[in-house]
PDB file of N, CA and C in Angstrom:
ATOM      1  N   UNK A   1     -15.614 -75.795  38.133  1.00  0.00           N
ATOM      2  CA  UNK A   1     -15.351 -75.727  36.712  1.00  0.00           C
ATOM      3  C   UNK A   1     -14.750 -77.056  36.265  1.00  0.00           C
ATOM      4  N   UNK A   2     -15.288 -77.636  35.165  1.00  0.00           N
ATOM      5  CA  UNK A   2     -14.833 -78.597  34.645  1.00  0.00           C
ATOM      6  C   UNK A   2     -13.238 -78.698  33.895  1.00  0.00           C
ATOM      7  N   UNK A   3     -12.673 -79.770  33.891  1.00  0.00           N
ATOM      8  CA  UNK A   3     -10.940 -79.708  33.462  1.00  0.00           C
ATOM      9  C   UNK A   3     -11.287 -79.452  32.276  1.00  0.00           C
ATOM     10  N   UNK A   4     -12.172 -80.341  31.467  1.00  0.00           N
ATOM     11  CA  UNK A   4     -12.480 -79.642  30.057  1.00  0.00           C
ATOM     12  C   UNK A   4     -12.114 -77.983  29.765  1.00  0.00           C
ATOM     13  N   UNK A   5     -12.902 -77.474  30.453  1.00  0.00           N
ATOM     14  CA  UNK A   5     -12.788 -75.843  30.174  1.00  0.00           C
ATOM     15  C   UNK A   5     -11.392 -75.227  31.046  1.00  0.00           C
ATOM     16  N   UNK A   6     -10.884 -75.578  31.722  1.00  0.00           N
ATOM     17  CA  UNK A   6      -9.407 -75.044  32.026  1.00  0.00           C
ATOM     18  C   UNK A   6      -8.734 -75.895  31.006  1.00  0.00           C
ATOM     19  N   UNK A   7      -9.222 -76.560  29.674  1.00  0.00           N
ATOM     20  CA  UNK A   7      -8.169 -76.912  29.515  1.00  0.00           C
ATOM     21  C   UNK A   7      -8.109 -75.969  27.865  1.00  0.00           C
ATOM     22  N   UNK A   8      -9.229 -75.189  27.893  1.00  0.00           N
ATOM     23  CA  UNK A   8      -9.362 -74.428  26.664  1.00  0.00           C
ATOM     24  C   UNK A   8      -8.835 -73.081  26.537  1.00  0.00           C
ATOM     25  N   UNK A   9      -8.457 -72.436  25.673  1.00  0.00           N
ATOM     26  CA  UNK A   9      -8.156 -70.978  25.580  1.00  0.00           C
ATOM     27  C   UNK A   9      -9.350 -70.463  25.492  1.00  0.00           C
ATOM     28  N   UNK A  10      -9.150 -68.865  25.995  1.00  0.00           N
ATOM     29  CA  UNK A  10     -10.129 -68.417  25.910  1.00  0.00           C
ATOM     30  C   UNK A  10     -10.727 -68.019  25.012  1.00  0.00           C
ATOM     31  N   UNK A  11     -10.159 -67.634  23.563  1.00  0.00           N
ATOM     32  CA  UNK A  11     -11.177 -67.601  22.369  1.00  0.00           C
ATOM     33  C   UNK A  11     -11.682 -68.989  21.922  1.00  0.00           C
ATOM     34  N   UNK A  12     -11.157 -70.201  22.348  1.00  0.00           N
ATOM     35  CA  UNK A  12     -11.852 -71.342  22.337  1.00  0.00           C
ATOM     36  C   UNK A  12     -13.063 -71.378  22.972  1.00  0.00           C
ATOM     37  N   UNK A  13     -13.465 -70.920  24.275  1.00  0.00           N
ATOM     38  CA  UNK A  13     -14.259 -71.195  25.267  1.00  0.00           C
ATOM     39  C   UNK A  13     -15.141 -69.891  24.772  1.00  0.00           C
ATOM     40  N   UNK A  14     -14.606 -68.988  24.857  1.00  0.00           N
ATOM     41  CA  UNK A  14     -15.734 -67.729  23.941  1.00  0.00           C
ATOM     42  C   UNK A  14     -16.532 -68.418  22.611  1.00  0.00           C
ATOM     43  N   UNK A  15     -16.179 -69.385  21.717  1.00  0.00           N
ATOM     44  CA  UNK A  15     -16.750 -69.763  20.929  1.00  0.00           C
ATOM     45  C   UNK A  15     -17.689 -71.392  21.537  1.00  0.00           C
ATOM     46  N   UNK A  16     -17.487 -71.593  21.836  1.00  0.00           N
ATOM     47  CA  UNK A  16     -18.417 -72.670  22.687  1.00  0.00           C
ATOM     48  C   UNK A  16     -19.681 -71.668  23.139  1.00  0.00           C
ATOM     49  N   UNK A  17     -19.174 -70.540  23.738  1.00  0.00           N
ATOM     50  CA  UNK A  17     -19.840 -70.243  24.665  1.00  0.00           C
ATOM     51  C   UNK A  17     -21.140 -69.603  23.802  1.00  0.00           C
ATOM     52  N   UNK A  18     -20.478 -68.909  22.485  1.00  0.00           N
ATOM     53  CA  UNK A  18     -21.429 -68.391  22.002  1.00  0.00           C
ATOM     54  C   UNK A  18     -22.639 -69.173  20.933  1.00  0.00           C
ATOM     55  N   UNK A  19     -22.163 -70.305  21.111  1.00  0.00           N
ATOM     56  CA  UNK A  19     -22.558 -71.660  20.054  1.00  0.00           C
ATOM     57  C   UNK A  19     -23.813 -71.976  21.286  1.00  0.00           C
ATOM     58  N   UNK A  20     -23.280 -72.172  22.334  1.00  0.00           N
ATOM     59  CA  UNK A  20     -24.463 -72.498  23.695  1.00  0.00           C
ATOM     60  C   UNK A  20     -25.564 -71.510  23.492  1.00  0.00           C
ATOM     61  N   UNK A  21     -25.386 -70.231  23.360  1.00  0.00           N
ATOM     62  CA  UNK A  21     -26.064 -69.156  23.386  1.00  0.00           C
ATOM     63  C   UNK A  21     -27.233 -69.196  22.238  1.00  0.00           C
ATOM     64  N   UNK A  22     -26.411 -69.423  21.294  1.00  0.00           N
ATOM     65  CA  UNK A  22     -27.053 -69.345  20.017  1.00  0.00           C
ATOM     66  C   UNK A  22     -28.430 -70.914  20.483  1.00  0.00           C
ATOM     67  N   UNK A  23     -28.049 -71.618  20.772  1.00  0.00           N
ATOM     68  CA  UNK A  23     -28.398 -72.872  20.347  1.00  0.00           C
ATOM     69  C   UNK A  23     -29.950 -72.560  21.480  1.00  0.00           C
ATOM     70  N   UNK A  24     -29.262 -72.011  22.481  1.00  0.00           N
ATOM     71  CA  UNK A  24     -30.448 -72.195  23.470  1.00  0.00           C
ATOM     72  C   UNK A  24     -31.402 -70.802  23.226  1.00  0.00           C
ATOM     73  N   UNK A  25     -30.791 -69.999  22.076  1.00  0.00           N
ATOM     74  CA  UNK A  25     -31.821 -68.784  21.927  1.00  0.00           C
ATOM     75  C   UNK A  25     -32.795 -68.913  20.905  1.00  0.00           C
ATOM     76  N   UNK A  26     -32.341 -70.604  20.291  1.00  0.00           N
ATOM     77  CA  UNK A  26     -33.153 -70.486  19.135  1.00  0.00           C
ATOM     78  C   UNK A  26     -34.774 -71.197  19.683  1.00  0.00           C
ATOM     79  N   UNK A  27     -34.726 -71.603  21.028  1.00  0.00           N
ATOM     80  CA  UNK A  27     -36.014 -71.918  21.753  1.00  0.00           C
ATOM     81  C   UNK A  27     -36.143 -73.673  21.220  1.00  0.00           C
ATOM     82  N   UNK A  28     -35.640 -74.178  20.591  1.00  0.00           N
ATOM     83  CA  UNK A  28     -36.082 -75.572  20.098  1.00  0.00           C
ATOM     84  C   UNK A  28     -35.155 -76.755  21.112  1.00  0.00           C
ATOM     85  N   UNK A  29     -34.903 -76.330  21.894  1.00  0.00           N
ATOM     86  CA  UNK A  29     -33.653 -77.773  22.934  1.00  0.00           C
ATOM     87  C   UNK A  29     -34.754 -78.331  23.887  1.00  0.00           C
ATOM     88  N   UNK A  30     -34.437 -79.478  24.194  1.00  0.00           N
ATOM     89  CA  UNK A  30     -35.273 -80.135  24.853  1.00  0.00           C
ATOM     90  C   UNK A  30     -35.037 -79.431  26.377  1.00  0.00           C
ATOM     91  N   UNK A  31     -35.869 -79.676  27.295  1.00  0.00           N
ATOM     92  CA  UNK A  31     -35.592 -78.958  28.537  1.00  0.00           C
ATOM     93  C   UNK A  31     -34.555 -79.445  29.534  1.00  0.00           C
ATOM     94  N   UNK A  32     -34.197 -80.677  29.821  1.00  0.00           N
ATOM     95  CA  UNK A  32     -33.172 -81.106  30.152  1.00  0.00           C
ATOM     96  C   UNK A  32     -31.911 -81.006  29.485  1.00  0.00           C
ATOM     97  N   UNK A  33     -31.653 -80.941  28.125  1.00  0.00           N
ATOM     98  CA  UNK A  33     -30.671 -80.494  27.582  1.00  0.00           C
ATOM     99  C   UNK A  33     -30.171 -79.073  27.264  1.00  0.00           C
ATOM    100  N   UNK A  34     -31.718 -78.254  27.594  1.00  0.00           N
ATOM    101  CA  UNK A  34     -31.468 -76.518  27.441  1.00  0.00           C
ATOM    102  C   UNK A  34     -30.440 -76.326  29.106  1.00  0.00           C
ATOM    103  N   UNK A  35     -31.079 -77.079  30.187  1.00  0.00           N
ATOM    104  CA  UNK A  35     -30.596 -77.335  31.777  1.00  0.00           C
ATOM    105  C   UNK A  35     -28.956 -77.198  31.572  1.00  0.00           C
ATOM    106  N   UNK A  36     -28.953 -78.406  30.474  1.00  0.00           N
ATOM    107  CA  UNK A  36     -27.094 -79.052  30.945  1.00  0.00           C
ATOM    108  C   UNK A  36     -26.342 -78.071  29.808  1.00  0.00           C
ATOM    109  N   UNK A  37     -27.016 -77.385  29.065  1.00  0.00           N
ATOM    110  CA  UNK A  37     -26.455 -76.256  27.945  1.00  0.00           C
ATOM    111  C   UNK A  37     -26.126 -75.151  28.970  1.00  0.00           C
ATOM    112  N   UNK A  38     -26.948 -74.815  29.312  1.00  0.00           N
ATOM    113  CA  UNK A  38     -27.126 -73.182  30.361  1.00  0.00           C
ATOM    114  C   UNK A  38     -26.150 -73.499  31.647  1.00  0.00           C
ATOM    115  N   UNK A  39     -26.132 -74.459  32.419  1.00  0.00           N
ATOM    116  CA  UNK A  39     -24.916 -74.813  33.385  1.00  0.00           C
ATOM    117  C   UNK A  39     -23.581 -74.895  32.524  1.00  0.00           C
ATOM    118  N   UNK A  40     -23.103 -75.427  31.023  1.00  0.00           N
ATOM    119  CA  UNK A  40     -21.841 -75.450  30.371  1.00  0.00           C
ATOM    120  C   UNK A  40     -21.934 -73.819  30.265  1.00  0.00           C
ATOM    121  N   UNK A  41     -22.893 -72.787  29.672  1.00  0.00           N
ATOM    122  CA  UNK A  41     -22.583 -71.706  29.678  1.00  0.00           C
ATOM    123  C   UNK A  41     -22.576 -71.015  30.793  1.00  0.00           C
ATOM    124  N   UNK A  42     -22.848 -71.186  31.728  1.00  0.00           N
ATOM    125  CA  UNK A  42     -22.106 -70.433  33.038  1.00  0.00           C
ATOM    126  C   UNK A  42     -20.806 -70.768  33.327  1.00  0.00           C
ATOM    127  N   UNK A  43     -20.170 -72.004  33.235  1.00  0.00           N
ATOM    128  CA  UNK A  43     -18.889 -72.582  33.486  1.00  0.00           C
ATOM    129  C   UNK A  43     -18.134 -71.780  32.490  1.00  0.00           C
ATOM    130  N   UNK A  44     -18.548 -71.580  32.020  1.00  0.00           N
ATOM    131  CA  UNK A  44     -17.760 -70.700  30.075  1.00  0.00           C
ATOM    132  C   UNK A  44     -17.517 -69.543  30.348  1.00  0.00           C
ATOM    133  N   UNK A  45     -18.739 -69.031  30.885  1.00  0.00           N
ATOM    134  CA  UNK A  45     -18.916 -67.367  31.290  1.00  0.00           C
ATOM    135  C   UNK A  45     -17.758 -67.002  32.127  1.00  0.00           C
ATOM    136  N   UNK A  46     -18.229 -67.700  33.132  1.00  0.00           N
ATOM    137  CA  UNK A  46     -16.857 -67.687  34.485  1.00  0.00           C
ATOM    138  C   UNK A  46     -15.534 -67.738  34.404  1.00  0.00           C
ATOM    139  N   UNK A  47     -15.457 -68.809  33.217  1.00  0.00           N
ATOM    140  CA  UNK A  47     -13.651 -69.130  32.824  1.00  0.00           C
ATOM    141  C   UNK A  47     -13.312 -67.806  32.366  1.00  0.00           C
ATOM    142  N   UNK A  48     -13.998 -67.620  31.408  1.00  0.00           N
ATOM    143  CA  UNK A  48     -13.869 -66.388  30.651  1.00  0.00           C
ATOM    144  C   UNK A  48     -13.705 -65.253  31.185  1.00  0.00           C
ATOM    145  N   UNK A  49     -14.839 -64.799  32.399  1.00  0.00           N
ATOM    146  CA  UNK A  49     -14.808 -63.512  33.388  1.00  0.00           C
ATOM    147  C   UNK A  49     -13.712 -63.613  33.609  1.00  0.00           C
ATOM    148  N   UNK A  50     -12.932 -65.094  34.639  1.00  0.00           N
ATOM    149  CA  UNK A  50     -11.856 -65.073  35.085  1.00  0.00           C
ATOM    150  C   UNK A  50     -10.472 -64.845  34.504  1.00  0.00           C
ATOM    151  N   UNK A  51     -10.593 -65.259  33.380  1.00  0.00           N
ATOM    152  CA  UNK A  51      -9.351 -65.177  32.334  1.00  0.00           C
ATOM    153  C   UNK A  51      -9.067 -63.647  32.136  1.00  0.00           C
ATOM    154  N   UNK A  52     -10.466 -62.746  31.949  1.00  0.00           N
ATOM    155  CA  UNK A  52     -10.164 -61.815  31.782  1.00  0.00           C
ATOM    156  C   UNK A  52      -9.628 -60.391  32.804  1.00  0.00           C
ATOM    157  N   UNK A  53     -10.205 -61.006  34.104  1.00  0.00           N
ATOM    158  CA  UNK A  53      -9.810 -60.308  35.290  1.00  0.00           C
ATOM    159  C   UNK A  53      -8.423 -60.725  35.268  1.00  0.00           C
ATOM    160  N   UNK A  54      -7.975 -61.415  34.824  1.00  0.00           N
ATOM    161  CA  UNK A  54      -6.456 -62.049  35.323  1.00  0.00           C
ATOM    162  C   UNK A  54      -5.203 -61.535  34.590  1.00  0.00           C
ATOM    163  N   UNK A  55      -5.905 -61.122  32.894  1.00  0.00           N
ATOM    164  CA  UNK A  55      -5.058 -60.517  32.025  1.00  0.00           C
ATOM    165  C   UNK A  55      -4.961 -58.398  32.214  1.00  0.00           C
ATOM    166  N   UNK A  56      -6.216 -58.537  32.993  1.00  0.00           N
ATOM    167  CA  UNK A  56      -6.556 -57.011  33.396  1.00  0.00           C
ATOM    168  C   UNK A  56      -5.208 -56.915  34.501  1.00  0.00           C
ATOM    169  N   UNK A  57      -5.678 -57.873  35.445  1.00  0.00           N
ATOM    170  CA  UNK A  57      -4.680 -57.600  36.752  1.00  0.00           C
ATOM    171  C   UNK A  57      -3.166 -57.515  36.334  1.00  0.00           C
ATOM    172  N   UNK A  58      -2.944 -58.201  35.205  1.00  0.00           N
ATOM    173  CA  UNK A  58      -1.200 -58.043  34.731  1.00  0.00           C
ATOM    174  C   UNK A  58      -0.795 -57.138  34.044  1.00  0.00           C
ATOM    175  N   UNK A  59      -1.864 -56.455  33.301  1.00  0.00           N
ATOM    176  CA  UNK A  59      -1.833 -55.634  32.646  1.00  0.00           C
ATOM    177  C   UNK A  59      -1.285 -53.945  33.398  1.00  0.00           C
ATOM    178  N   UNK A  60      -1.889 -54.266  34.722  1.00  0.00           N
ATOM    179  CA  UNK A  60      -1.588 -53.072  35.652  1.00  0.00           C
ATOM    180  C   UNK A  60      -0.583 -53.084  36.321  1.00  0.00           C
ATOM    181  N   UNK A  61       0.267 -54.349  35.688  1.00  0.00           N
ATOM    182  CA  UNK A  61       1.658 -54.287  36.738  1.00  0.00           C
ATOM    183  C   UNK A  61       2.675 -54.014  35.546  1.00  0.00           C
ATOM    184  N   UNK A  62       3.902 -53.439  35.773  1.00  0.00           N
ATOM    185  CA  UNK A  62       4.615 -53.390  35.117  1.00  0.00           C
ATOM    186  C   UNK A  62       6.181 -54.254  35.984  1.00  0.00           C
ATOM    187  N   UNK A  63       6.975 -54.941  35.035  1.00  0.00           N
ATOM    188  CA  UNK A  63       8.424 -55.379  35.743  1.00  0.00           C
ATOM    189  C   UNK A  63       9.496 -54.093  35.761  1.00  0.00           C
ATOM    190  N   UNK A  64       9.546 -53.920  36.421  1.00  0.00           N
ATOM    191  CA  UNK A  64      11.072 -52.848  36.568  1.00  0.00           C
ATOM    192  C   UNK A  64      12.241 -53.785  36.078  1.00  0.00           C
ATOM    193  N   UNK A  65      13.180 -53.180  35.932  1.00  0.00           N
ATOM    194  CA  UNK A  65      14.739 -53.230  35.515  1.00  0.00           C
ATOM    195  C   UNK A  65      15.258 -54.667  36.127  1.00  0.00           C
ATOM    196  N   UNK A  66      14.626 -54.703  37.483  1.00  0.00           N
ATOM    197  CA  UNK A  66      15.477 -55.535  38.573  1.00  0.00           C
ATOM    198  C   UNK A  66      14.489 -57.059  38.489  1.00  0.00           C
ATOM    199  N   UNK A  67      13.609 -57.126  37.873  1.00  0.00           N
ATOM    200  CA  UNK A  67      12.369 -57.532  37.729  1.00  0.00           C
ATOM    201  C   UNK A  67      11.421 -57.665  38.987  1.00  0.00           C
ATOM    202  N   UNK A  68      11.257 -56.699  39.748  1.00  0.00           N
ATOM    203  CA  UNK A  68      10.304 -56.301  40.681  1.00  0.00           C
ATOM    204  C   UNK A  68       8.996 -56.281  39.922  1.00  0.00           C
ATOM    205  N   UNK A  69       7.816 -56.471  40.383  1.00  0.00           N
ATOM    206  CA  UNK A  69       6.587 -56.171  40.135  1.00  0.00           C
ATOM    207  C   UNK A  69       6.226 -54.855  41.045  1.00  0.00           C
ATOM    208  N   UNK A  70       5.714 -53.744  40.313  1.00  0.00           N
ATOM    209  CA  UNK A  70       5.062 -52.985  40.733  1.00  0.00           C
ATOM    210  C   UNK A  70       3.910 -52.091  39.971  1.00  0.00           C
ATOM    211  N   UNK A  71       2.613 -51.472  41.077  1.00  0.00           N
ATOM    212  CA  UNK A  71       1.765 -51.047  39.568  1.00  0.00           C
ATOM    213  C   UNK A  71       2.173 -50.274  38.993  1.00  0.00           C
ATOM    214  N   UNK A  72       1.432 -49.600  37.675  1.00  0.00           N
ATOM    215  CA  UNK A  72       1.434 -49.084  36.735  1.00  0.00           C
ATOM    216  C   UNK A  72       0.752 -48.008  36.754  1.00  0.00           C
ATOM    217  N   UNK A  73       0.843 -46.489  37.103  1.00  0.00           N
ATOM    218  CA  UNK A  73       0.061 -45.340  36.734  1.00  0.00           C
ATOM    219  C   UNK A  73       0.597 -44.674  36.113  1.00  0.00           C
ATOM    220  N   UNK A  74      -0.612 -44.531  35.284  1.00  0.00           N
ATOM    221  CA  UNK A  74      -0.410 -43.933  33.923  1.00  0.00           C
ATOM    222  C   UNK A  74      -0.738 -41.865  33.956  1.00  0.00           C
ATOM    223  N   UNK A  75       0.300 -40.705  34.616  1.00  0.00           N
ATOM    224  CA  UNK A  75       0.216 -40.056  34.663  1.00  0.00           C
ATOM    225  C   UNK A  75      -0.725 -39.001  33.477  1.00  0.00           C
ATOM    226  N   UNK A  76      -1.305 -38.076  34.075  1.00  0.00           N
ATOM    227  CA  UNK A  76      -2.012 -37.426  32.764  1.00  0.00           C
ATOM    228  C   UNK A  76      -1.092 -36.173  32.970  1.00  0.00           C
ATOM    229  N   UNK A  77      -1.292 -35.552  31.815  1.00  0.00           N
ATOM    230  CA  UNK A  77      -0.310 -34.155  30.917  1.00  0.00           C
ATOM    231  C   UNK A  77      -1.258 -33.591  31.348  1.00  0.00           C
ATOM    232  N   UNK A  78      -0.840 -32.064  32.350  1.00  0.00           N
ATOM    233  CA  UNK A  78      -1.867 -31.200  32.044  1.00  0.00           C
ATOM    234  C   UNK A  78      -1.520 -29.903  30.670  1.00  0.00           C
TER     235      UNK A  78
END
């Protein structure tokens, strides 16, 4: 992954990403430049997958009192 894109937020990089999308769905890019479009949108995709696995994974931890990390289950009511 390029420093460029770690160096973006992720609704930054979601909008790149979808600008790539757009651009290469409209069928008119030259073929070497559709190439180096479609490799920036995988790098995008990925940041993004990753960003979001990462906010998932914290999401399931909660800090206790003592500030321990431990997970989070969310009991159901019967």
């Amino acid at each position: 992954m390029s420093e460029k894109t770690n160096e973006l937020s992720f609704e930054k990089a979601m909008e790149k990403l979808e600008l790539v999308v757009d651009k290469l769905e409209q069928g008119d890019v030259p073929l070497e430049e559709a190439i180096s479009m479609f490799q920036e949108g995988m790098e995008l995709s990925k940041y993004c997958h990753d960003r979001l696995q990462h906010v998932e994974k914290q999401m399931t931890q909660v800090l206790t009192e003592d500030g321990e990390i431990k997970p989070f289950h969310v009991e159901e009511q019967s």
